[in-house]
N, C-alpha and C. Protein backbone atom coordinates (compact mmCIF):
# COMPACT_ATOMS: atom_id res chain seq x y z
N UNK A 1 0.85 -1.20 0.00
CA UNK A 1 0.00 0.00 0.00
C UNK A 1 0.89 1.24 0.00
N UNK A 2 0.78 2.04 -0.90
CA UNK A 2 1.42 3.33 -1.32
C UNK A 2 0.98 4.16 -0.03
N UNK A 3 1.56 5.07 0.22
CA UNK A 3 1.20 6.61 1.35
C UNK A 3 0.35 5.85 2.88
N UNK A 4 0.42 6.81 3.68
CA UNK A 4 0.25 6.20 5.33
C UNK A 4 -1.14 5.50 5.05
N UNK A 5 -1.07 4.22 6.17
CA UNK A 5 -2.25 3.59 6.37
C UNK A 5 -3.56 4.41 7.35
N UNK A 6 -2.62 5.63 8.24
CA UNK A 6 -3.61 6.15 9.22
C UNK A 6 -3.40 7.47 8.64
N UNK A 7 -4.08 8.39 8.93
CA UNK A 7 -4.32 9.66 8.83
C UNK A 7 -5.81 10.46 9.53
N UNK A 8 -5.06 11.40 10.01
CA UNK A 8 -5.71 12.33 11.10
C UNK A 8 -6.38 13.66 10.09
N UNK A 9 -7.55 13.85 9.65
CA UNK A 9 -8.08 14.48 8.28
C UNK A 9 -8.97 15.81 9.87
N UNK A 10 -8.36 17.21 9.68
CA UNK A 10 -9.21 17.99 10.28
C UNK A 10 -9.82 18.47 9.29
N UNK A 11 -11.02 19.06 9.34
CA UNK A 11 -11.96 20.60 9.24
C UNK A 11 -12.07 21.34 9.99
N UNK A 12 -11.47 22.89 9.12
CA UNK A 12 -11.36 23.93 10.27
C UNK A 12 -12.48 24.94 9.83
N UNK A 13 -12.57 26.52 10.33
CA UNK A 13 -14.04 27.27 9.96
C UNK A 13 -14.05 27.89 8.79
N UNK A 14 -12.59 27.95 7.77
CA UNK A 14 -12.56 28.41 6.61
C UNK A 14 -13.54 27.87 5.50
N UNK A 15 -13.78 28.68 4.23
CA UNK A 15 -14.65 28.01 3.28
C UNK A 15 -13.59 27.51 2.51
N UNK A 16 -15.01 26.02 2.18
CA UNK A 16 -14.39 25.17 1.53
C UNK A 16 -14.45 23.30 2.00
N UNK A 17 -15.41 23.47 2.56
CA UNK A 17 -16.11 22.59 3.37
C UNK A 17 -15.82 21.31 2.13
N UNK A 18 -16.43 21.43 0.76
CA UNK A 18 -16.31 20.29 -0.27
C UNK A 18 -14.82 19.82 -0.47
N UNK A 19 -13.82 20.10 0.39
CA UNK A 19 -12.40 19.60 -0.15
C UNK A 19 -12.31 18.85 0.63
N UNK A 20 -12.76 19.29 2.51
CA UNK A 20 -12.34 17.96 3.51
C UNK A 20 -13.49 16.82 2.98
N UNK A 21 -14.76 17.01 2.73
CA UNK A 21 -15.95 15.96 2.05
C UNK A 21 -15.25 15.46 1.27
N UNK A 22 -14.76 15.76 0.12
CA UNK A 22 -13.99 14.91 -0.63
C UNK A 22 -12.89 14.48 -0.86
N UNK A 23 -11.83 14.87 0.12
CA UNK A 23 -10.90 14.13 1.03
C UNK A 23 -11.14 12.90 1.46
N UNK A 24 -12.07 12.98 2.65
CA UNK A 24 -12.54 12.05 3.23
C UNK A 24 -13.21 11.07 2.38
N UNK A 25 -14.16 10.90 1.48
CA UNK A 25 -14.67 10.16 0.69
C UNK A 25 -13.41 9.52 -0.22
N UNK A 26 -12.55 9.74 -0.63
CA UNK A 26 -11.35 9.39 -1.47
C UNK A 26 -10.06 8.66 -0.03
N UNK A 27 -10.22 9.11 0.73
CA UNK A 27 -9.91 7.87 1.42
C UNK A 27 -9.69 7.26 1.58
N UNK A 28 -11.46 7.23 2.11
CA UNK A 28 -12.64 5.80 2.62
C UNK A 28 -11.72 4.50 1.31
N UNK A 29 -12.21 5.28 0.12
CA UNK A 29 -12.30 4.37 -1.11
C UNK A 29 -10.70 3.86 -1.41
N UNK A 30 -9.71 4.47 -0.70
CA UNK A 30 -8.21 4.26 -0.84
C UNK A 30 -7.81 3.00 0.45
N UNK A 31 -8.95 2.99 1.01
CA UNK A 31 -8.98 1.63 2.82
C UNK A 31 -7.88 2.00 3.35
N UNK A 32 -7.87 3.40 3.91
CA UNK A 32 -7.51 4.46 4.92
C UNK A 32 -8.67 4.25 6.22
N UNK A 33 -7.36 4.41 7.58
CA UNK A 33 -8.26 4.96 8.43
C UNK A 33 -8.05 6.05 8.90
N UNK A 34 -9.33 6.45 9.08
CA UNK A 34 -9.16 8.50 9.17
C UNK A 34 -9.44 9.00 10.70
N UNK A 35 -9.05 9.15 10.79
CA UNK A 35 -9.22 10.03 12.39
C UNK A 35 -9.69 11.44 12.05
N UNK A 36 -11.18 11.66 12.42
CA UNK A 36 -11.48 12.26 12.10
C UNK A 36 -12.08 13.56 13.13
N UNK A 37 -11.83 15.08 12.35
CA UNK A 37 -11.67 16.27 13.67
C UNK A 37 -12.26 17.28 13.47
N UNK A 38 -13.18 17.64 13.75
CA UNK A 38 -13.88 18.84 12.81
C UNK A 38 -14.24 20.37 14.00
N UNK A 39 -13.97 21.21 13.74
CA UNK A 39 -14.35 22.23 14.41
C UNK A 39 -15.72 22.81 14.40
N UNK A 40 -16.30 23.39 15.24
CA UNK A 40 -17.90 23.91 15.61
C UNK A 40 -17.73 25.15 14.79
N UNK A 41 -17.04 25.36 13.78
CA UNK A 41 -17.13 27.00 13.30
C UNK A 41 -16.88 25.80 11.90
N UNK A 42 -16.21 25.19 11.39
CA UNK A 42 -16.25 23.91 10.21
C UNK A 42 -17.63 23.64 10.07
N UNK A 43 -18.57 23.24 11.40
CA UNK A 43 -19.74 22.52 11.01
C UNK A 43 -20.62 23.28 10.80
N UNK A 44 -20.56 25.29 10.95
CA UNK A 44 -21.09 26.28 10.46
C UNK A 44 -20.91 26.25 9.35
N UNK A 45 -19.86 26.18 8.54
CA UNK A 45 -19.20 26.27 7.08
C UNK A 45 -20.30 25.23 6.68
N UNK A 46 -19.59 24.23 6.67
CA UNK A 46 -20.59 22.88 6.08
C UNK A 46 -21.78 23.00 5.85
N UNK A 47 -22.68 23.73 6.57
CA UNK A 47 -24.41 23.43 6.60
C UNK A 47 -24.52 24.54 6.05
N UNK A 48 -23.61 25.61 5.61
CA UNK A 48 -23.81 26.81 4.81
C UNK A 48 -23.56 26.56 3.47
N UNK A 49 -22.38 25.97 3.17
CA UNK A 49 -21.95 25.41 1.48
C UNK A 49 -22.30 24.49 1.28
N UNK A 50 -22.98 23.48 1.99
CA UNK A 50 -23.27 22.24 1.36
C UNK A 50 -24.78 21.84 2.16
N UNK A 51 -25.21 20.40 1.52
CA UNK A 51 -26.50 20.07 2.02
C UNK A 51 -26.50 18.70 3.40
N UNK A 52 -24.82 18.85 3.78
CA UNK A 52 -24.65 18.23 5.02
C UNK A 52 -24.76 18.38 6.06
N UNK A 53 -25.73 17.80 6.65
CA UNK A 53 -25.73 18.36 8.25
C UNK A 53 -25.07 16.97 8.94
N UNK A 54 -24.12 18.12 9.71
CA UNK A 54 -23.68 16.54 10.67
C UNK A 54 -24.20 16.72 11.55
N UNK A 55 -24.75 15.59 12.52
CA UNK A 55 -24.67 14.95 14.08
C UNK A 55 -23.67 15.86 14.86
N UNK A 56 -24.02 16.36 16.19
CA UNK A 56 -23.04 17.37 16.77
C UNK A 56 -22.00 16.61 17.58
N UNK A 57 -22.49 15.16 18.09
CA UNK A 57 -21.84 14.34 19.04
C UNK A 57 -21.18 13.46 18.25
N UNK A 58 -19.91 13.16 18.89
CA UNK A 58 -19.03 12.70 17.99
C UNK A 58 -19.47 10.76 17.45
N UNK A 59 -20.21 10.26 18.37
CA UNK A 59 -20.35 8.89 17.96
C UNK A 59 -21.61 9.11 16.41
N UNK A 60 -22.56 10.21 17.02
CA UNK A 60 -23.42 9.58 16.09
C UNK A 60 -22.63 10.33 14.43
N UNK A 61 -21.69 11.28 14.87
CA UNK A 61 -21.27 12.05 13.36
C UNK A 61 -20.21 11.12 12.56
N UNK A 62 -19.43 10.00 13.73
CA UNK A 62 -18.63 9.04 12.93
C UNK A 62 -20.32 7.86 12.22
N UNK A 63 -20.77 7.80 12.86
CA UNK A 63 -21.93 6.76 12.15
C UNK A 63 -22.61 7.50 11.53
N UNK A 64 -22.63 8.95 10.97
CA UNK A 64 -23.15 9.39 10.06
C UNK A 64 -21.99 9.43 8.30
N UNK A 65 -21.05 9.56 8.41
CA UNK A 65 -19.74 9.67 8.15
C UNK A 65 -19.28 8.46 7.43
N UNK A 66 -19.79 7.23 7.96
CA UNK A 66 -19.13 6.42 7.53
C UNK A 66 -20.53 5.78 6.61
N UNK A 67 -21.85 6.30 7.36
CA UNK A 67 -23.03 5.51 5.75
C UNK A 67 -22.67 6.63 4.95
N UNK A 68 -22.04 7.64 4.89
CA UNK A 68 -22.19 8.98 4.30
C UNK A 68 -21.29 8.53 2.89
N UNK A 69 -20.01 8.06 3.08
CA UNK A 69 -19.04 7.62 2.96
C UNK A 69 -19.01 6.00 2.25
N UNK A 70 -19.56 5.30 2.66
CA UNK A 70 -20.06 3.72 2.30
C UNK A 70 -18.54 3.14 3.27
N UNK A 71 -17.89 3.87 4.83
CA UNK A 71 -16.67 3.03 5.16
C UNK A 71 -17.46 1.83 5.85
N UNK A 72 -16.42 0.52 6.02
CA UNK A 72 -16.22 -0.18 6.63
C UNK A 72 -16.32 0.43 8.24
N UNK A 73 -16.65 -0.44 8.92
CA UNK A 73 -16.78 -0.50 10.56
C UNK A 73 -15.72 -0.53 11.14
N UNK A 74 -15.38 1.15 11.71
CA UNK A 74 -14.27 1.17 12.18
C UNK A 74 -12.87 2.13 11.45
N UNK A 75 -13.34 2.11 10.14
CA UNK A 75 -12.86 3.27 9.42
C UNK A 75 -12.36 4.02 10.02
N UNK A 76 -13.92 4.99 10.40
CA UNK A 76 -13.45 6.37 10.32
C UNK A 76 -13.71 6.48 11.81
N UNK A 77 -13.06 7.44 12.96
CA UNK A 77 -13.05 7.54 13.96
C UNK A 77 -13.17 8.79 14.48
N UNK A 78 -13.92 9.57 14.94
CA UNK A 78 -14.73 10.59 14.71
C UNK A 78 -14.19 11.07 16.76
N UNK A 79 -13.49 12.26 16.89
CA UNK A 79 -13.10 12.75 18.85
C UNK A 79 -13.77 13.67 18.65
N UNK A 80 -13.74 14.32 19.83
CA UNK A 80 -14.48 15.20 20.31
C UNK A 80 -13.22 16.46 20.26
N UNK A 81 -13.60 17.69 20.39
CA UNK A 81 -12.43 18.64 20.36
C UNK A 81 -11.42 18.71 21.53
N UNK A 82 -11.42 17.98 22.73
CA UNK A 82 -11.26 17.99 24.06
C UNK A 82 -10.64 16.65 24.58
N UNK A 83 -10.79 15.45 23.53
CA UNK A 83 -10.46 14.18 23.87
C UNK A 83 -9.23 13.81 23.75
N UNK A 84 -8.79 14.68 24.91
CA UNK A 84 -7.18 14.47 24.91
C UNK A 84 -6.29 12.64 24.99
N UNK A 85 -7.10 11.93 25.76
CA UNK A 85 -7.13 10.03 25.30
C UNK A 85 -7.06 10.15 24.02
N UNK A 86 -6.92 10.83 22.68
CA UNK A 86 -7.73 10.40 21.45
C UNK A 86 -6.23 9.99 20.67
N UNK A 87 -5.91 9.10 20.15
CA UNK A 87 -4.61 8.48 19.39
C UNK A 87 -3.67 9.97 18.86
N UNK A 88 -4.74 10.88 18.24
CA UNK A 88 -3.91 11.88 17.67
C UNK A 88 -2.97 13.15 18.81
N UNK A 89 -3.66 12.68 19.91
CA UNK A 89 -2.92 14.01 20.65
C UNK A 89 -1.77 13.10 21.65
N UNK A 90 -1.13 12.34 20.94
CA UNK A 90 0.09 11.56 21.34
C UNK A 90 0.69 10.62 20.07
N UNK A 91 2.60 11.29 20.47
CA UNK A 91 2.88 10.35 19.22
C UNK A 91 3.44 9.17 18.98
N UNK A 92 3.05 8.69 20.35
CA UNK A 92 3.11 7.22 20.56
C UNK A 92 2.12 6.64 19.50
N UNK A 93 0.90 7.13 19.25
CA UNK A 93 -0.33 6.29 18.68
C UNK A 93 -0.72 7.28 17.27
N UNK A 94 -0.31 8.40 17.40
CA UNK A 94 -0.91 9.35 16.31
C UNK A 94 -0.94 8.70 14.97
N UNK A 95 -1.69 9.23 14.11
CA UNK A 95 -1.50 8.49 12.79
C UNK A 95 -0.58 9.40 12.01
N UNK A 96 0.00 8.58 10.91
CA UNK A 96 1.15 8.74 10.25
C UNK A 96 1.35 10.24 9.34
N UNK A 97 0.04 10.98 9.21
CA UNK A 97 -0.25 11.78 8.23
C UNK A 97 -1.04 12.55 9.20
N UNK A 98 -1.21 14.03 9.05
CA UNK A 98 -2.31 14.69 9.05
C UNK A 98 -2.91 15.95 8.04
N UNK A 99 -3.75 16.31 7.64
CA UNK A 99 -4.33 17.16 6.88
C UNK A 99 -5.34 18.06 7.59
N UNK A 100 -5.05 19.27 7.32
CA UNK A 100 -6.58 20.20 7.53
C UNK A 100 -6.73 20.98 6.26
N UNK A 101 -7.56 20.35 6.36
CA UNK A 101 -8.30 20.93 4.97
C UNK A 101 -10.19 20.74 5.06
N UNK A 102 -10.36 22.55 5.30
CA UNK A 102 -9.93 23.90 4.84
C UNK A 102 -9.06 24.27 6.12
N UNK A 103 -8.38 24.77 6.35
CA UNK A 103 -6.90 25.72 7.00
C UNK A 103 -7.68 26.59 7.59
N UNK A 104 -8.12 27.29 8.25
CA UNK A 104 -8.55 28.61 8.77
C UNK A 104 -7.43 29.45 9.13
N UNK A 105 -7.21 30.78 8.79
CA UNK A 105 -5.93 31.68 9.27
C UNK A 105 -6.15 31.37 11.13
N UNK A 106 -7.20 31.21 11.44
CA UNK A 106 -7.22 31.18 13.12
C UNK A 106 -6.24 29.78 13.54
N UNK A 107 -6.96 28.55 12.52
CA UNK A 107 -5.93 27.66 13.10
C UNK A 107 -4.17 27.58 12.57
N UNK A 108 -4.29 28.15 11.60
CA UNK A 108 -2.76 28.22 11.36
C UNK A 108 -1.88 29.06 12.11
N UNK A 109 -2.99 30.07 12.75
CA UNK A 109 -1.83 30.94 13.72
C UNK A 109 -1.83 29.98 14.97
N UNK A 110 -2.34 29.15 15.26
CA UNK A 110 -2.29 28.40 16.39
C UNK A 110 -1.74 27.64 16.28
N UNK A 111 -1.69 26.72 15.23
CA UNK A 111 -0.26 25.35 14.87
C UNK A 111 0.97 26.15 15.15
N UNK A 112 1.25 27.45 14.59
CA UNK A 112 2.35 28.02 14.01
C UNK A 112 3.05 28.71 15.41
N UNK A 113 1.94 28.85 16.31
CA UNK A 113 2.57 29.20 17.68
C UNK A 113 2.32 28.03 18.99
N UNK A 114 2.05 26.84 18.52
CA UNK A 114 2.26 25.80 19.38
C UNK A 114 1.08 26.15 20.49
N UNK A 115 -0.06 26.69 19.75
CA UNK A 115 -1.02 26.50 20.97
C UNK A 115 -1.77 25.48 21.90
N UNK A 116 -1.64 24.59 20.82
CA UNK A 116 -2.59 23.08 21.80
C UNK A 116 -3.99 23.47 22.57
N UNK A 117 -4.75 24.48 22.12
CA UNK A 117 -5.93 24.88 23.10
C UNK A 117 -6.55 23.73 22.68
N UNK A 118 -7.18 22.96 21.56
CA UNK A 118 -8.15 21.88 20.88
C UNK A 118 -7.11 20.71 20.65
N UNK A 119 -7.80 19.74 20.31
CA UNK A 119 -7.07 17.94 19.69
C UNK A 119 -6.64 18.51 18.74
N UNK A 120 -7.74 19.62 17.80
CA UNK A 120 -7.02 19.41 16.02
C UNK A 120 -5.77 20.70 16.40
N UNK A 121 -5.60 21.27 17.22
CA UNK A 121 -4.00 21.88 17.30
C UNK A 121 -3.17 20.96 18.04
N UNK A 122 -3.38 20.38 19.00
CA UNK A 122 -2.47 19.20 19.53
C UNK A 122 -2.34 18.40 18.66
N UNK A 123 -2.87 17.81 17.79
CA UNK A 123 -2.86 17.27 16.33
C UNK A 123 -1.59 17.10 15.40
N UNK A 124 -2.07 18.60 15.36
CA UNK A 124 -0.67 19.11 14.42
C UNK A 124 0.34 19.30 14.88
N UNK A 125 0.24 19.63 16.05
CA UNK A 125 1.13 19.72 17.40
C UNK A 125 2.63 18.54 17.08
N UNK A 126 1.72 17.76 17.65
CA UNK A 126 2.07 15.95 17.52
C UNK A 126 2.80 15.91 16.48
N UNK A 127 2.30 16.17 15.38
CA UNK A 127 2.91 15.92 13.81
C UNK A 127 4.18 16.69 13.32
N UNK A 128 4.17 17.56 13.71
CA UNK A 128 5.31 18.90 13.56
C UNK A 128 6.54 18.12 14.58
N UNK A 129 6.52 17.96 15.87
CA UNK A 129 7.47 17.29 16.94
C UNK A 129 7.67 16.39 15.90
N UNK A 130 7.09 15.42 15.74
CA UNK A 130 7.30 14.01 15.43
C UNK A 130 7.72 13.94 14.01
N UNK A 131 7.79 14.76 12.97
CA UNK A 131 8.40 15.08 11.92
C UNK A 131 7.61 14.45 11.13
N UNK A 132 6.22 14.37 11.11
CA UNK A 132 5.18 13.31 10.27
C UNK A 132 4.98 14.87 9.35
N UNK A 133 4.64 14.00 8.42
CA UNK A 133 3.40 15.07 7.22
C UNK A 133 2.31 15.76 7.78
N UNK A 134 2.46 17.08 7.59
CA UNK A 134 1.41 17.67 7.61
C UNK A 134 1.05 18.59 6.61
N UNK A 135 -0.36 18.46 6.25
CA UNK A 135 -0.41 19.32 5.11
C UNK A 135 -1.65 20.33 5.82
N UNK A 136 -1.60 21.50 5.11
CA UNK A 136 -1.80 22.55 5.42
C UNK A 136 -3.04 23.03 4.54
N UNK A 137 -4.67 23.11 4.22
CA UNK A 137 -4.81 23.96 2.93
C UNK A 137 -5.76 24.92 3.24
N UNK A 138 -5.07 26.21 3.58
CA UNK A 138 -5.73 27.30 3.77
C UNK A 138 -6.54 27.98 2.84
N UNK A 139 -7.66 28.78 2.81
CA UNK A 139 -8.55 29.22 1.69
C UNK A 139 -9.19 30.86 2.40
N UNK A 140 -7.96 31.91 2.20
CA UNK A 140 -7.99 33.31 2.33
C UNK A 140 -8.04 34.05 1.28
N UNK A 141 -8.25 35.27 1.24
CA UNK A 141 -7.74 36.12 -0.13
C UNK A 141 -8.44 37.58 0.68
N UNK A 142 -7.51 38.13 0.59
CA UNK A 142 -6.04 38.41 0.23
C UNK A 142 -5.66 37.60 1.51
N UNK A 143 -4.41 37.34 1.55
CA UNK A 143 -3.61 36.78 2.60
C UNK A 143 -2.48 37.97 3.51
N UNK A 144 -3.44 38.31 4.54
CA UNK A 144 -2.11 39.35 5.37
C UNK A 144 -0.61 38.91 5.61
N UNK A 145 0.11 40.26 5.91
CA UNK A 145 1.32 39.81 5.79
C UNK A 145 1.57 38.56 7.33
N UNK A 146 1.10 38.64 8.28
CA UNK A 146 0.59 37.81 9.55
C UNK A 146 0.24 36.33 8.95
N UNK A 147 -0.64 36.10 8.10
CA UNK A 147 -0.94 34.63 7.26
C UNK A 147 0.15 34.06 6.43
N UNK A 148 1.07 35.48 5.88
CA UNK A 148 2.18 34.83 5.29
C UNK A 148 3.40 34.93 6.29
N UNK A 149 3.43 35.05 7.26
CA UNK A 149 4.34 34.55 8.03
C UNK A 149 4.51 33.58 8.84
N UNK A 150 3.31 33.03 9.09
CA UNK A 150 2.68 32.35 9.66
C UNK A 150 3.03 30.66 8.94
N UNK A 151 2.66 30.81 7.75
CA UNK A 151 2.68 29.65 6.68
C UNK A 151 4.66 29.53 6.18
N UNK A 152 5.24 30.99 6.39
CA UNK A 152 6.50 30.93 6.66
C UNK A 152 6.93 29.68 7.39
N UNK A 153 6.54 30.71 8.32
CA UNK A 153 7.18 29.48 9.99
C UNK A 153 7.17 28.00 9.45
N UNK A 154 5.36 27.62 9.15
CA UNK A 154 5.27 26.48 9.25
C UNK A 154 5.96 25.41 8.44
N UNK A 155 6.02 26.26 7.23
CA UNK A 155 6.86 25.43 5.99
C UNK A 155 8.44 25.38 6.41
N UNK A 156 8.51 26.26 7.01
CA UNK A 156 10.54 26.30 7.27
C UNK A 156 10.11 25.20 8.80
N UNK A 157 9.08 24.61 9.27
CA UNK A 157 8.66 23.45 10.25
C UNK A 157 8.75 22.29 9.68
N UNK A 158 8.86 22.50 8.25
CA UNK A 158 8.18 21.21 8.10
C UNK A 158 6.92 20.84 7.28
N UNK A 159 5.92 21.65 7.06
CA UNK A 159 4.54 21.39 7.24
C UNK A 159 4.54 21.98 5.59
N UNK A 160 3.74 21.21 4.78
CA UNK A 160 3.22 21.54 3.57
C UNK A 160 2.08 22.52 3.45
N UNK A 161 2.41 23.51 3.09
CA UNK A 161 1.31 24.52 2.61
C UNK A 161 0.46 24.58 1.41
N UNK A 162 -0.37 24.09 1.25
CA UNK A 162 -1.34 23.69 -0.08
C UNK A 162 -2.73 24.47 -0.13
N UNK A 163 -2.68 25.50 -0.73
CA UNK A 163 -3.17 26.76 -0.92
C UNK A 163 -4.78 26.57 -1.50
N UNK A 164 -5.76 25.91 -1.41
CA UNK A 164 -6.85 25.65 -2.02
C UNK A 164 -7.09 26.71 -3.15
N UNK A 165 -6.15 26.42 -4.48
CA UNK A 165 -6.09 27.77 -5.44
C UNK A 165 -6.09 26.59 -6.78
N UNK A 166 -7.55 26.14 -7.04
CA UNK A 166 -7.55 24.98 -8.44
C UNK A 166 -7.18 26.12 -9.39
N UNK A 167 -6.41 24.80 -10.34
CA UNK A 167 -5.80 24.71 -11.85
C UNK A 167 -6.74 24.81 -12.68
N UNK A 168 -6.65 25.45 -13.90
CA UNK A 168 -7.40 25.35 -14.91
C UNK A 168 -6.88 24.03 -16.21
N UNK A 169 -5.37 23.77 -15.96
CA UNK A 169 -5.16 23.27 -17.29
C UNK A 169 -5.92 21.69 -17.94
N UNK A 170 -6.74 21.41 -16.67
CA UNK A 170 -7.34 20.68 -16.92
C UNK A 170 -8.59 20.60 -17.64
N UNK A 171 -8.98 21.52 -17.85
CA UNK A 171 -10.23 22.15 -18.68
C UNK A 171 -11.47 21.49 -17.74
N UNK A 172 -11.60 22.00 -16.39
CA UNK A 172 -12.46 21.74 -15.94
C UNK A 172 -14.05 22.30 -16.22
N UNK A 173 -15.02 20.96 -16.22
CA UNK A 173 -16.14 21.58 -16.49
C UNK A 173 -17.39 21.71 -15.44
N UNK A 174 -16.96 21.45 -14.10
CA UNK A 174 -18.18 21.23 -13.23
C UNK A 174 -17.25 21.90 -12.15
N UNK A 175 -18.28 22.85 -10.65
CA UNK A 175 -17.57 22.93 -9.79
C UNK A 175 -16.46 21.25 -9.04
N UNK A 176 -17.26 20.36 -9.20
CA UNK A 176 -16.47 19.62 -8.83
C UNK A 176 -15.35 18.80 -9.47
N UNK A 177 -14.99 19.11 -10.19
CA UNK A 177 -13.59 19.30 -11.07
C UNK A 177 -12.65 20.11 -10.36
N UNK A 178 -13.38 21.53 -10.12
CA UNK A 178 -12.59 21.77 -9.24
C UNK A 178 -11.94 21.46 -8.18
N UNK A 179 -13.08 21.01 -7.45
CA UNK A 179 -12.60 20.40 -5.89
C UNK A 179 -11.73 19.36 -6.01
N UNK A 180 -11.95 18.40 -6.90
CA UNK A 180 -11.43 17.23 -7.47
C UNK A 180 -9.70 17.59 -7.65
N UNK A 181 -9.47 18.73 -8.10
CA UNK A 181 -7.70 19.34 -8.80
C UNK A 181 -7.07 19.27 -7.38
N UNK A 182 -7.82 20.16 -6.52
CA UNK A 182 -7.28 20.51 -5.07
C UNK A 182 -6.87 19.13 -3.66
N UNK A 183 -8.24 18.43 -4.20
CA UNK A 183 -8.04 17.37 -3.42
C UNK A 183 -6.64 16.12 -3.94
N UNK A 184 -6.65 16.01 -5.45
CA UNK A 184 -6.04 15.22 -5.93
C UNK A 184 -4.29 15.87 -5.79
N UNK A 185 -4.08 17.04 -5.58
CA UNK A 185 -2.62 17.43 -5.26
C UNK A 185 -2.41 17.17 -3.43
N UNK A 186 -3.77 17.03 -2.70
CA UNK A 186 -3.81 16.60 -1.43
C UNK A 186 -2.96 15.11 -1.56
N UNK A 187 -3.62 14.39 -1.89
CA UNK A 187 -3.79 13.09 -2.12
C UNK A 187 -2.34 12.81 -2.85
N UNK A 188 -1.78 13.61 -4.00
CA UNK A 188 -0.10 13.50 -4.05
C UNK A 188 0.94 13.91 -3.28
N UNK A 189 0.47 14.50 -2.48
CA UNK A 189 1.63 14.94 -1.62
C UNK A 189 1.57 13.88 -0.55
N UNK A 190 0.29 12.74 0.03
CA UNK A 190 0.34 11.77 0.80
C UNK A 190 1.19 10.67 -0.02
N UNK A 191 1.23 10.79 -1.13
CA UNK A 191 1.57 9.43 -1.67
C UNK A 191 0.89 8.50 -1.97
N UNK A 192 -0.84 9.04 -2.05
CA UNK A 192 -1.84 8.10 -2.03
C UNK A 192 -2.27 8.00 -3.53
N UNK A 193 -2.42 6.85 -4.39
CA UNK A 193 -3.32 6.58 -5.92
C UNK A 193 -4.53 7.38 -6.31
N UNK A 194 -4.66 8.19 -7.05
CA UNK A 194 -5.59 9.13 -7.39
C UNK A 194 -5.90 9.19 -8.75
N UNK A 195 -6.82 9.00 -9.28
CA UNK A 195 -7.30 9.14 -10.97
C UNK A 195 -8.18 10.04 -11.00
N UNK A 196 -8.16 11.24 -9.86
CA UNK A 196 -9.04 12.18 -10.13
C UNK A 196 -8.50 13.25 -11.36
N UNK A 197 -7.49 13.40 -11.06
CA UNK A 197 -6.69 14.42 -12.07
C UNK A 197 -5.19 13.72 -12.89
N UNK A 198 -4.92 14.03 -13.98
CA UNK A 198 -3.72 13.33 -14.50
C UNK A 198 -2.38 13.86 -14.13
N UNK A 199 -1.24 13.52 -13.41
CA UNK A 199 -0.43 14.04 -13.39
C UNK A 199 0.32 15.18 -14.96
N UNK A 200 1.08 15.99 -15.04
CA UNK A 200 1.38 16.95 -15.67
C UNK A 200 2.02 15.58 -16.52
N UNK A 201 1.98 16.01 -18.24
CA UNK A 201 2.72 15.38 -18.92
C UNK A 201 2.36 13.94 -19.18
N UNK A 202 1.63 13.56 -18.31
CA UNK A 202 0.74 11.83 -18.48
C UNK A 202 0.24 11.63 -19.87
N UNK A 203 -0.41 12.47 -20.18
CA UNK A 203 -1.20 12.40 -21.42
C UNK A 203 -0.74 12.82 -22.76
N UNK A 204 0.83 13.73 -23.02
CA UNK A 204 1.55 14.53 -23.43
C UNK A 204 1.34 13.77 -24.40
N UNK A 205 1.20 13.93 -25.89
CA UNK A 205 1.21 13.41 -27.27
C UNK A 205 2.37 13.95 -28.42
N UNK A 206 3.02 15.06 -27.52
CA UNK A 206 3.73 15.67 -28.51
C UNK A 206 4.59 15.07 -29.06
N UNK A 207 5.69 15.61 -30.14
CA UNK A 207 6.45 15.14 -30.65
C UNK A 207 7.98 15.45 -30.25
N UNK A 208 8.81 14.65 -30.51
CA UNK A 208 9.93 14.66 -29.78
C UNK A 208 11.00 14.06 -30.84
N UNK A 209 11.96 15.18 -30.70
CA UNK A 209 13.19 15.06 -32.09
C UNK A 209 14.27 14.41 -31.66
């Protein structure tokens, strides 16, 4: 199996709710288990851009999540913001990968200054010490000079910054093409199999002297 078997997938309150959804769904379908982390300002986002309502308590939102999803029992594993017991806020047990995606500038100034107030900053916490992957995908505009220093820090940490800013050269024709570009450079930087988008040059027909 190509790229980590575990991974710790947050949602933070930035827009852009359809990239962690289809994160998570691409996955499921990759037989990943996801540790899964979502913030109360995320599950505002969500029920605003999309037609998902999650469950507020964490058992019934992993059993919503996983028929949502079609996972296997046990998949996906759904803490509470506070569940400091939870595999990810120790890196004895943490999983191998983590992602937040969407990024909120609130939580990146908090990874970036080692706050640990929530799991999904102890999270990243964990991941940064422990020299695991973390990817980063914030969705601002304009970006203050504070957001770009911030994403400074984190990248000279360690931490992949992946800018939720889709490609066109794909000649996308549906919003979800879009989401699809963003998620699928997620999904290469894990090391995980993706046929959502073609790598650059895959398809290249040209001619060659």
């Amino acid at each position: 199996m190509n790229g980590p078997e575990r991974i710790t997938l947050a949602m933070t309150g930035a827009s852009g709710a359809q990239y962690g959804l289809r994160l998570l769904d691409c996955l499921v379908q990759e037989e990943r288990e996801v540790h899964f982390l979502i913030s109360k300002a995320a599950q505002l986002v969500m029920a605003t851009e999309t037609d998902v309502a999650l469950p507020s308590k964490p058992q019934a939102m992993q059993q919503f999540l996983s028929e949502y999803t079609g996972a296997a029992p046990g998949q996906i594993r759904v803490y509470a913001k506070e569940d400091w017991m939870a595999p990810p806020a120790s890196g004895s047990s943490a999983p191998a990968a983590m992602v937040v995606v969407p990024c909120s500038t609130g939580t990146l100034s908090a990874i970036a200054s080692g706050a640990c107030n929530n799991l999904i900053e102890r999270a990243a916490d964990v991941a940064l010490k422990e020299r695991r992957p973390l990817i980063l995908v914030p969705r601002e505009a304009p970006y203050s000079s504070i957001h770009l220093e911030n994403m400074l820090k984190l990248s000279n940490l360690g931490a992949t910054i992946l800018p939720a800013s889709p490609g066109f050269y794909h000649q996308p024709q549906t919003l979800d093409d879009l989401v699809d570009f963003v998620v699928a450079r997620i999904l290469n930087c894990l090391q995980i199999p993706q046929d959502l988008l073609p790598r650059w040059g895959e398809h290249h027909n040209g001619s060659h002297d």
